[in-house]
C-alpha atoms as a PDB file:
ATOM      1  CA  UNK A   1     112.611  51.493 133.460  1.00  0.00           C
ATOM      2  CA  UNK A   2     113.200  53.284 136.921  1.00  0.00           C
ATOM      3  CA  UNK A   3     113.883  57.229 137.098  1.00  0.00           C
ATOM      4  CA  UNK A   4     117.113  56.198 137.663  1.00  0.00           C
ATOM      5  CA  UNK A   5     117.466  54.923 134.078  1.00  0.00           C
ATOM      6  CA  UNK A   6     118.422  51.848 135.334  1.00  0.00           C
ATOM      7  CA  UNK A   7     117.034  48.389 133.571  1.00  0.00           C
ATOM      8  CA  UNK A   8     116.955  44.880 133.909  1.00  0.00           C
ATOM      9  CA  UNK A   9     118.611  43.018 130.809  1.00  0.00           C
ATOM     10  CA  UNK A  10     117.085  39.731 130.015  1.00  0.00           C
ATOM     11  CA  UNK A  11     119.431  37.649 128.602  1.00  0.00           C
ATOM     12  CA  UNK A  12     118.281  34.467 127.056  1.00  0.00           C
ATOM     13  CA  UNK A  13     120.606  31.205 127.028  1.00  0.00           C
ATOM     14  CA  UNK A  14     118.128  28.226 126.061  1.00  0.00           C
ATOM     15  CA  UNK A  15     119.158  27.521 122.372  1.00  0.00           C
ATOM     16  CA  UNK A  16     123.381  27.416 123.330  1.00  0.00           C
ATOM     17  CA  UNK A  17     122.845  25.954 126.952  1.00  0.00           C
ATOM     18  CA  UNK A  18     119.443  23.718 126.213  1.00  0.00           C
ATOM     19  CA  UNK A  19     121.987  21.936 123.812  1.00  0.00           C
ATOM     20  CA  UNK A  20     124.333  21.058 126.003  1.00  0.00           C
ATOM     21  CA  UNK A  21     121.342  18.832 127.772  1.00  0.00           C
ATOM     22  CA  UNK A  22     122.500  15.730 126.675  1.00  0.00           C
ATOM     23  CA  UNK A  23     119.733  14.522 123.909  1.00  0.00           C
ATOM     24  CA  UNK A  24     118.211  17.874 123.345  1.00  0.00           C
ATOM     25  CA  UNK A  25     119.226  19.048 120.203  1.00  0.00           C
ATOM     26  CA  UNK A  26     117.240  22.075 117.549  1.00  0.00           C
ATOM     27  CA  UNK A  27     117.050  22.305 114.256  1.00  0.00           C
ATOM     28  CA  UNK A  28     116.918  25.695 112.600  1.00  0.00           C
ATOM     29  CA  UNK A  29     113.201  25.908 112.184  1.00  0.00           C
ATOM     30  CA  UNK A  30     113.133  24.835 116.098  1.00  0.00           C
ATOM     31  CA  UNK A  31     115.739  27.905 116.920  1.00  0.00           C
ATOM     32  CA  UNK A  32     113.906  30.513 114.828  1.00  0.00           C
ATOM     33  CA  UNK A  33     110.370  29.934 116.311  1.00  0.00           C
ATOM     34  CA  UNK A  34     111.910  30.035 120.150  1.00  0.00           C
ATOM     35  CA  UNK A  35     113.832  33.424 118.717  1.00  0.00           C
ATOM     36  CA  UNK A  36     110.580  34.830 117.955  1.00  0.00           C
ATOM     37  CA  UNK A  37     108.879  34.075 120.874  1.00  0.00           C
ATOM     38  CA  UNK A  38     111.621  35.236 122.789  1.00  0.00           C
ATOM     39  CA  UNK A  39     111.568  38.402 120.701  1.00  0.00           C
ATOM     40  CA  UNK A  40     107.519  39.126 121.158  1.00  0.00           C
ATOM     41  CA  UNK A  41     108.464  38.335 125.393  1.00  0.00           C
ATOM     42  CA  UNK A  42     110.581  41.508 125.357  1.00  0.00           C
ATOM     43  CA  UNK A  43     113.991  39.668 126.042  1.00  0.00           C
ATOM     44  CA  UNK A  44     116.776  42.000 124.986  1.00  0.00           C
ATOM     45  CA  UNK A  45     119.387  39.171 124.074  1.00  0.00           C
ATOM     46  CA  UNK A  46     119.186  35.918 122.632  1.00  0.00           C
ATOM     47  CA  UNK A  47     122.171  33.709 122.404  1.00  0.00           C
ATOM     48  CA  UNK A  48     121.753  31.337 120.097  1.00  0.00           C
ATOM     49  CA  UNK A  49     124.931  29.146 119.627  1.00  0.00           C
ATOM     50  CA  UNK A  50     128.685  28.610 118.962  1.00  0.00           C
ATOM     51  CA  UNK A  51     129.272  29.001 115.797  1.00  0.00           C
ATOM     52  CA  UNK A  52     133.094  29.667 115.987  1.00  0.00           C
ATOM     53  CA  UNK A  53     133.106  25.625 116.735  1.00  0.00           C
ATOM     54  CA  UNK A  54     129.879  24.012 114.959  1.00  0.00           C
ATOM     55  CA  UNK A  55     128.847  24.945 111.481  1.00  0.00           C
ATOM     56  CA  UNK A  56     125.039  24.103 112.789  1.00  0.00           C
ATOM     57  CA  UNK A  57     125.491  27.079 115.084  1.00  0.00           C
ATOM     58  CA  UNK A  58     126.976  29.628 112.221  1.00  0.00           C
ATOM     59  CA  UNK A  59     124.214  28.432 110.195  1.00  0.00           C
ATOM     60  CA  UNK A  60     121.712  29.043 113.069  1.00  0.00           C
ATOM     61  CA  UNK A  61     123.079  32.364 114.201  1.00  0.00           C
ATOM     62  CA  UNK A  62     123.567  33.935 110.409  1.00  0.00           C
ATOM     63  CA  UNK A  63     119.728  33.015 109.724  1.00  0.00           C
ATOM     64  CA  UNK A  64     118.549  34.286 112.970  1.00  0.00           C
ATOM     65  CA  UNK A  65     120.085  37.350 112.794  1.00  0.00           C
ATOM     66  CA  UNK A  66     118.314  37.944 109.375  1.00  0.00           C
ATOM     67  CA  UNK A  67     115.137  37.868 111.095  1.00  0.00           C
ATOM     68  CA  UNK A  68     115.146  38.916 114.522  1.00  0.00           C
ATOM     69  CA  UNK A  69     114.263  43.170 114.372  1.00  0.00           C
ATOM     70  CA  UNK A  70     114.180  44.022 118.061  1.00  0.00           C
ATOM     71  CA  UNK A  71     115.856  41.569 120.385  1.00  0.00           C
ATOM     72  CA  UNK A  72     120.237  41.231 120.296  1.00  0.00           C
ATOM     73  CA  UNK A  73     121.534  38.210 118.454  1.00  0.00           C
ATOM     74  CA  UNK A  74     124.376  36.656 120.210  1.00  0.00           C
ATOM     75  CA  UNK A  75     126.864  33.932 120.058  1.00  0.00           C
ATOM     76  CA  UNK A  76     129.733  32.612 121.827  1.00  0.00           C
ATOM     77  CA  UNK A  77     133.055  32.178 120.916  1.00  0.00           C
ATOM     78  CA  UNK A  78     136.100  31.892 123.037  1.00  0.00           C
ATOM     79  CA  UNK A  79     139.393  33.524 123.174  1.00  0.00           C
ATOM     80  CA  UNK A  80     140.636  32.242 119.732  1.00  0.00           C
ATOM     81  CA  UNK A  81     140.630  34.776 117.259  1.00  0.00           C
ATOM     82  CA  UNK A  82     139.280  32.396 114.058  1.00  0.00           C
ATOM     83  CA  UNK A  83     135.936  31.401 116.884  1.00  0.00           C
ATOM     84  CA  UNK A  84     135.746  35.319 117.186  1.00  0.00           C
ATOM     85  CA  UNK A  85     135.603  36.036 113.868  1.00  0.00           C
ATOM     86  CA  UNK A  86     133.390  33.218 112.597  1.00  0.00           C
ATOM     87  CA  UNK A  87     131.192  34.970 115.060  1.00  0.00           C
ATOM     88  CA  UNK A  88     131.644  38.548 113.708  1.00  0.00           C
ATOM     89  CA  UNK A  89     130.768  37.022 110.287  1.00  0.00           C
ATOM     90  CA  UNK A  90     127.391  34.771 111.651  1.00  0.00           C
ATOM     91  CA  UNK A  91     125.777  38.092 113.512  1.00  0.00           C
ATOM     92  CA  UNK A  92     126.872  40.554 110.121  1.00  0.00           C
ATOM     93  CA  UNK A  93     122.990  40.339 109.181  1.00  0.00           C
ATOM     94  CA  UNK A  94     121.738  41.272 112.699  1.00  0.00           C
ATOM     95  CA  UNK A  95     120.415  44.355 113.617  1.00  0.00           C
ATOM     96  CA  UNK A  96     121.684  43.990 116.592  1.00  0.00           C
ATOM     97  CA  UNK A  97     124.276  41.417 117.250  1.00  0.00           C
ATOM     98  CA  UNK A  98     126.944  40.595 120.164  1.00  0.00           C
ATOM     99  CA  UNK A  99     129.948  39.041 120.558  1.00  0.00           C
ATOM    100  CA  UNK A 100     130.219  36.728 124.001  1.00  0.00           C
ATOM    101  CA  UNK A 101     133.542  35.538 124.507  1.00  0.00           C
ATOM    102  CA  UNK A 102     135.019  33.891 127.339  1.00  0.00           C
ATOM    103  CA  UNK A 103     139.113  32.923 128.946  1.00  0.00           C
ATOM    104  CA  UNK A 104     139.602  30.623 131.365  1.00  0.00           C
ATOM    105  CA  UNK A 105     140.634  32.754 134.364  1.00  0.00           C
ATOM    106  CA  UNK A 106     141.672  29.391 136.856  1.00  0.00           C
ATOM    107  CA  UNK A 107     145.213  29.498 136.123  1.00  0.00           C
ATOM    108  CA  UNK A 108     146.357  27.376 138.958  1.00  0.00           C
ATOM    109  CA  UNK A 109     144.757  24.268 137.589  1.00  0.00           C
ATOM    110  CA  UNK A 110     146.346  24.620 134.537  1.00  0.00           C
ATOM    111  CA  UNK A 111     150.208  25.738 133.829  1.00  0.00           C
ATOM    112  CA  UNK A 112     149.538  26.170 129.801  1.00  0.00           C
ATOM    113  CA  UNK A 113     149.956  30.262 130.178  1.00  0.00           C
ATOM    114  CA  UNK A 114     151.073  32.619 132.823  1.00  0.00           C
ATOM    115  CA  UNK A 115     148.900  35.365 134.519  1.00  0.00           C
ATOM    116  CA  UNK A 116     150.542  37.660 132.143  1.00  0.00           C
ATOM    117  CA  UNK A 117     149.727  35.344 128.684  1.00  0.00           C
ATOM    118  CA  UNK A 118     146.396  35.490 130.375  1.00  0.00           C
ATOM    119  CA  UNK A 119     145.599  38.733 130.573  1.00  0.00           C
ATOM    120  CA  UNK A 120     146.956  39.457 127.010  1.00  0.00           C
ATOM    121  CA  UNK A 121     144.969  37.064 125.930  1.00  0.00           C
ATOM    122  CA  UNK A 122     141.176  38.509 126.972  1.00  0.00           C
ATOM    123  CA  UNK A 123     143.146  41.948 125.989  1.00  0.00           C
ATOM    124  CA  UNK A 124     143.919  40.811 122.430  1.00  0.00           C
ATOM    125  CA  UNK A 125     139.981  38.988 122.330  1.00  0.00           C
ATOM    126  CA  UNK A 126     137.863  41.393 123.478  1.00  0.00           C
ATOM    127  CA  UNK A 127     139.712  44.260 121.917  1.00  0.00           C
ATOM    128  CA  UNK A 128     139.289  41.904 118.285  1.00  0.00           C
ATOM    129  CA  UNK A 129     135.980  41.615 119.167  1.00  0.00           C
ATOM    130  CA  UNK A 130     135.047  45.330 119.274  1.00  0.00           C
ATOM    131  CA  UNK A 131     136.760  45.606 115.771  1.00  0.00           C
ATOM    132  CA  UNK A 132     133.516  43.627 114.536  1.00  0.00           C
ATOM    133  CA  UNK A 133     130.936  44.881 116.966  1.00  0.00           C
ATOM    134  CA  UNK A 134     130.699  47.728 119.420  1.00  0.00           C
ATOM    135  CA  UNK A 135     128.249  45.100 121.767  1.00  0.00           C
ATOM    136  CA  UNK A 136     130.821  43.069 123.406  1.00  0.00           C
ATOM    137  CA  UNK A 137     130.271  40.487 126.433  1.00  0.00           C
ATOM    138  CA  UNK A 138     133.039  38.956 128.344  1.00  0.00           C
ATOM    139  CA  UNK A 139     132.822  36.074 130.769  1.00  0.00           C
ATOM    140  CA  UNK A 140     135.285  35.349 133.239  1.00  0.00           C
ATOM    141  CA  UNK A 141     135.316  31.373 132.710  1.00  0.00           C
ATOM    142  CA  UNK A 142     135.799  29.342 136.002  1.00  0.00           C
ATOM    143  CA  UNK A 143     135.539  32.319 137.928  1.00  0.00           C
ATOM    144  CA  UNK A 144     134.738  30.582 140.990  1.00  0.00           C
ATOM    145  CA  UNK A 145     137.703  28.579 141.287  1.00  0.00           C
ATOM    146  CA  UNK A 146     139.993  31.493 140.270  1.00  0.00           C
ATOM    147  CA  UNK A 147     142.043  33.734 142.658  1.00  0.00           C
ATOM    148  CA  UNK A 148     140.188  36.669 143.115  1.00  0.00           C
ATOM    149  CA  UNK A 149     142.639  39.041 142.758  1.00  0.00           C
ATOM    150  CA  UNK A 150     143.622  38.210 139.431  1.00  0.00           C
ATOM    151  CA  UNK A 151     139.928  37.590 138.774  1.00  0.00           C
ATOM    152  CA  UNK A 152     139.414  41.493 139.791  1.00  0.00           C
ATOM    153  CA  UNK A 153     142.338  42.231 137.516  1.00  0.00           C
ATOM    154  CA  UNK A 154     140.980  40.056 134.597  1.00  0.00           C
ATOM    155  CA  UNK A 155     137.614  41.857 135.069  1.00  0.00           C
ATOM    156  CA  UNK A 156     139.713  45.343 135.067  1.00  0.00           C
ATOM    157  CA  UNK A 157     141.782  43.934 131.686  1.00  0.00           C
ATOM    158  CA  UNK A 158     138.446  43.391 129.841  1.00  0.00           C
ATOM    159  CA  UNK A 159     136.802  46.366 130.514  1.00  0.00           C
ATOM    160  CA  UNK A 160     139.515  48.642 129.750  1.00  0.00           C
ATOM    161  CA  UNK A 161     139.912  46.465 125.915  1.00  0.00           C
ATOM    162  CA  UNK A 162     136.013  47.325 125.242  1.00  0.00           C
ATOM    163  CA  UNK A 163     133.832  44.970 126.964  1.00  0.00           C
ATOM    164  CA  UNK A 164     130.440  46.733 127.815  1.00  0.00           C
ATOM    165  CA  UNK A 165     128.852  43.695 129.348  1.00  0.00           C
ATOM    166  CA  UNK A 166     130.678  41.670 132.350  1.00  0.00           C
ATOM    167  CA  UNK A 167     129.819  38.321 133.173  1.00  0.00           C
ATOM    168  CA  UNK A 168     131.273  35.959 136.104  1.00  0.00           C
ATOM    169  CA  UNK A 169     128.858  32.365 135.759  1.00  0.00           C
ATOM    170  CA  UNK A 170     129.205  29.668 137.497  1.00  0.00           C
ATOM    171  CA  UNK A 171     129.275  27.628 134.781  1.00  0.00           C
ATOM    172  CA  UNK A 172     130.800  24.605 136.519  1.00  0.00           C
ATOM    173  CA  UNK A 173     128.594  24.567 139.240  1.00  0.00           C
ATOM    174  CA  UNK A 174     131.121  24.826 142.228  1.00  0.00           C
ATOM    175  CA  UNK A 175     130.251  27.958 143.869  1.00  0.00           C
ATOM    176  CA  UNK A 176     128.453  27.329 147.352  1.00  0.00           C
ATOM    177  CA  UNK A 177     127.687  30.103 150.028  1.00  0.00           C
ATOM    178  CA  UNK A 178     128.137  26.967 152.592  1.00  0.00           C
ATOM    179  CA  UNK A 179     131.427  25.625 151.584  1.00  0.00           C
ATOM    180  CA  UNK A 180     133.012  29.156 150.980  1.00  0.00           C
ATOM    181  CA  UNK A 181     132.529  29.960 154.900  1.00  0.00           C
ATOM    182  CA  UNK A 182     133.820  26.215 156.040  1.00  0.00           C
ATOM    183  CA  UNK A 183     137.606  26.994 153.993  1.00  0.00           C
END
């Protein structure tokens, strides 16, 4: 930690993202003994899976969260309320738990909702989520591809509904330094 009270928050993706590697999959013993690794490294937050989609994952996240004592259990869910609140009830044991939930933000490949559905939408999640936890992550999904204005203005939307943590990932790959200078 600087003077300035600032810190560096590592945030630990392996068990969720390593599974989307196509053939890696963990079993619960598997998950637990990279948790406390992960743990003893000093990493402040360990996601460990979805469990608002895959029972595995609930299973996974619930047992975790019984067992990790200093690091942040996490899990991801996305804008639908019954994925946020399978969540809220899979990090219940943790000491420290946190809800990562994610809205698509690239409305104009899509014509399902309106700017304004949209923004109700990661008002309505995040603001659900808080009702279970106080540690709250939102990601801005597709963020690359979406119009930054309303991008800012999702940003603005989920902070001011609770968020404390902000994230805008790439997740799709698509963001280039090079090809944002050629348009």
């Amino acid at each position: 930690m600087s003077i300035n009270n600032n810190k560096v928050i590592v945030f630990d993706t392996t068990m969720r993202d390593g599974e989307l590697t196509p053939g890696v999959k963990m079993n619960l013993q598997q998950k637990t003994t990279i948790s406390q690794l992960l743990e003893e490294m000093g990493v402040d937050i360990i996601e460990v899976g979805y469990p608002g989609s895959y029972q595995k994952d609930f299973d996974e996240v619930f047992n975790i969260s019984k067992i990790i004592k200093k690091s942040t259990i996490c899990g991801l869910a996305s804008s639908n309320p019954n994925e946020i609140m399978t969540l809220a009830e899979a990090i219940k044991p943790a000491i420290r738990g946190r809800i990562h939930t994610y809205t698509l933000v690239n409305i104009k490949n899509q014509s399902k909702l309106s700017k304004e559905e949209v923004l109700a939408t990661i008002k309505e999640s995040v603001s659900l989520a808080r009702n279970y936890c106080d540690d709250v992550e939102w990601s801005a999904f597709d963020a690359p591809r979406s119009e930054p204005d309303f991008l800012c203005k999702s940003i603005e939307t989920a902070i001011k509904s609770g968020a404390n943590t902000i994230s805008i990932p790439d997740s799709l790959g698509l963001a280039s330094p090079i090809s944002e200078r050629l348009e």
